[in-house]
Protein backbone atom coordinates (compact mmCIF):
# COMPACT_ATOMS: atom_id res chain seq x y z
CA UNK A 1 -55.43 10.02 24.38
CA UNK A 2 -56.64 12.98 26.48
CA UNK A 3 -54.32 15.91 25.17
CA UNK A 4 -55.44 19.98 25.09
CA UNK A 5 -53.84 22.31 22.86
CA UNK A 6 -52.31 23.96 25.70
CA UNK A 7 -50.17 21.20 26.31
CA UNK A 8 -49.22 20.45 22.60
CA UNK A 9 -47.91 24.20 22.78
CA UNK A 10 -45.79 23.55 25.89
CA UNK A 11 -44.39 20.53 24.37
CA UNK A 12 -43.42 22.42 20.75
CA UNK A 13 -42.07 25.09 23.81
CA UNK A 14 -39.81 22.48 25.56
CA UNK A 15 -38.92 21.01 22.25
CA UNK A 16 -37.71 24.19 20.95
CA UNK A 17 -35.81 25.96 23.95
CA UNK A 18 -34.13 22.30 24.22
CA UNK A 19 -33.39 21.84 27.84
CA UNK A 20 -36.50 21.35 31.02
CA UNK A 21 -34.65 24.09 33.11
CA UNK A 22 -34.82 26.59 30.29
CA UNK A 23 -38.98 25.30 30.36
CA UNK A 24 -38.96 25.61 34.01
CA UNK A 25 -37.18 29.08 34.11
CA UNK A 26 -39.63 30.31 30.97
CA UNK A 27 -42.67 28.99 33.06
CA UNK A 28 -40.99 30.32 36.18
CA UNK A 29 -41.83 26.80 37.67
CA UNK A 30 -39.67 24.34 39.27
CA UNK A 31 -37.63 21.56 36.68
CA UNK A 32 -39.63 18.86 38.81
CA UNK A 33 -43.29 20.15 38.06
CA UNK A 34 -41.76 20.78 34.23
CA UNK A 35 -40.17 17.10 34.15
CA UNK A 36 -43.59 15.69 35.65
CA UNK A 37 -45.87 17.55 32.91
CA UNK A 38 -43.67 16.29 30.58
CA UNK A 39 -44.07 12.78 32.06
CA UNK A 40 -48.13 12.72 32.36
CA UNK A 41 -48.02 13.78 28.47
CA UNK A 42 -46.12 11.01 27.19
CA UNK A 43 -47.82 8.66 29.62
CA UNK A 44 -50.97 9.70 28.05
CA UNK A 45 -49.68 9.30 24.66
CA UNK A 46 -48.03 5.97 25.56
CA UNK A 47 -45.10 7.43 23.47
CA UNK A 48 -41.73 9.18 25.03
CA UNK A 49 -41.52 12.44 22.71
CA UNK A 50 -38.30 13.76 24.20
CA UNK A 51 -34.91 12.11 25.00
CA UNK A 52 -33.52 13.26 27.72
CA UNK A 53 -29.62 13.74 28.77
CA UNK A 54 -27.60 15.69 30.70
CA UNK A 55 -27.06 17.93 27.64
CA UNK A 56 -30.38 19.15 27.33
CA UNK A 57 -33.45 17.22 25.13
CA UNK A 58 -34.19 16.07 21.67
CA UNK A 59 -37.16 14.73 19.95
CA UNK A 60 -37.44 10.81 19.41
CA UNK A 61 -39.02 9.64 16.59
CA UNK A 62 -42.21 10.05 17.72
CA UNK A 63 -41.98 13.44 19.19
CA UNK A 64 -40.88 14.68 15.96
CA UNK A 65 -43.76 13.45 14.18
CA UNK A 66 -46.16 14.60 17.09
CA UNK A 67 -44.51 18.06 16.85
CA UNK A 68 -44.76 18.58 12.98
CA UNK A 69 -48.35 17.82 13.47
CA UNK A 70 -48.83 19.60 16.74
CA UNK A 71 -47.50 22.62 14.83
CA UNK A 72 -49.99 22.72 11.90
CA UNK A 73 -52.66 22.30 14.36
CA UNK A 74 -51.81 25.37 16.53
CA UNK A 75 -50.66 27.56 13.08
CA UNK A 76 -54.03 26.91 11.83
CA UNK A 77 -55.57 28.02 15.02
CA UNK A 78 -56.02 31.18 14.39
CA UNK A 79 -57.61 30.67 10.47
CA UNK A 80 -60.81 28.64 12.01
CA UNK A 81 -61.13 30.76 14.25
CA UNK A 82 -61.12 33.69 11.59
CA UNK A 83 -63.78 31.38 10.10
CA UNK A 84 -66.11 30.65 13.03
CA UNK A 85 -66.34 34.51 13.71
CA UNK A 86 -66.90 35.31 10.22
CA UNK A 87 -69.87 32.62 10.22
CA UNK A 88 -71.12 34.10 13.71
CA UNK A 89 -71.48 37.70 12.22
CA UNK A 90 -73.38 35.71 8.80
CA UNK A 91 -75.93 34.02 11.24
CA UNK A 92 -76.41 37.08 13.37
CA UNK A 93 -77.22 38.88 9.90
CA UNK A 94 -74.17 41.63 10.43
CA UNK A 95 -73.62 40.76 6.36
CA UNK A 96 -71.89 44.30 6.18
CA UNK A 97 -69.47 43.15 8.50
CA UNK A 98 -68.87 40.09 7.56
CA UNK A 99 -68.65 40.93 4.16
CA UNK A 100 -65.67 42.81 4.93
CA UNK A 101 -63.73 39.94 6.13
């Protein structure tokens, strides 16, 4: 599986706003280049995360459980990177500063 963060967001994106022309109108993109990204990232996942009808989209099984866990990883984003800049100012010996964090 070769997925980046960036497309875990837009997934949790398309997931939430529920419909691919909402995605594409957000993105200002066309639907087809929205319904195609969506397309490479289950192919690469060998899952399908979203149903898809002409009411809009839904998670399948396994896009819900992709989604709950693509969610903590992006929510805890932020946190490590708290982390790795607080270590970066310990190893450059800025203790003052990083003793404030």
């Amino acid at each position: 599986m070769n997925l980046d963060l960036d497309e875990a967001a837009l997934f949790l994106r398309d997931a939430e706003l529920g419909s691919l022309s909402a995605a594409a109108r957000e993105r200002n993109a066309p639907v087809s280049q929205v319904s195609r990204a969506l397309a490479r990232r289950e192919a690469r996942l060998g899952v399908r995360l979203l149903h898809r009808t002409t009411h809009g989209l839904s998670l399948t099984d396994e896009g819900d459980t992709f989604a709950a866990h693509a969610r903590r990883l992006l929510d805890t984003l932020p946190k490590v990177r708290a982390c790795i800049d607080h270590w970066a100012r310990w190893m450059r010996g800025d203790a003052s500063e990083a003793a404030q964090s």
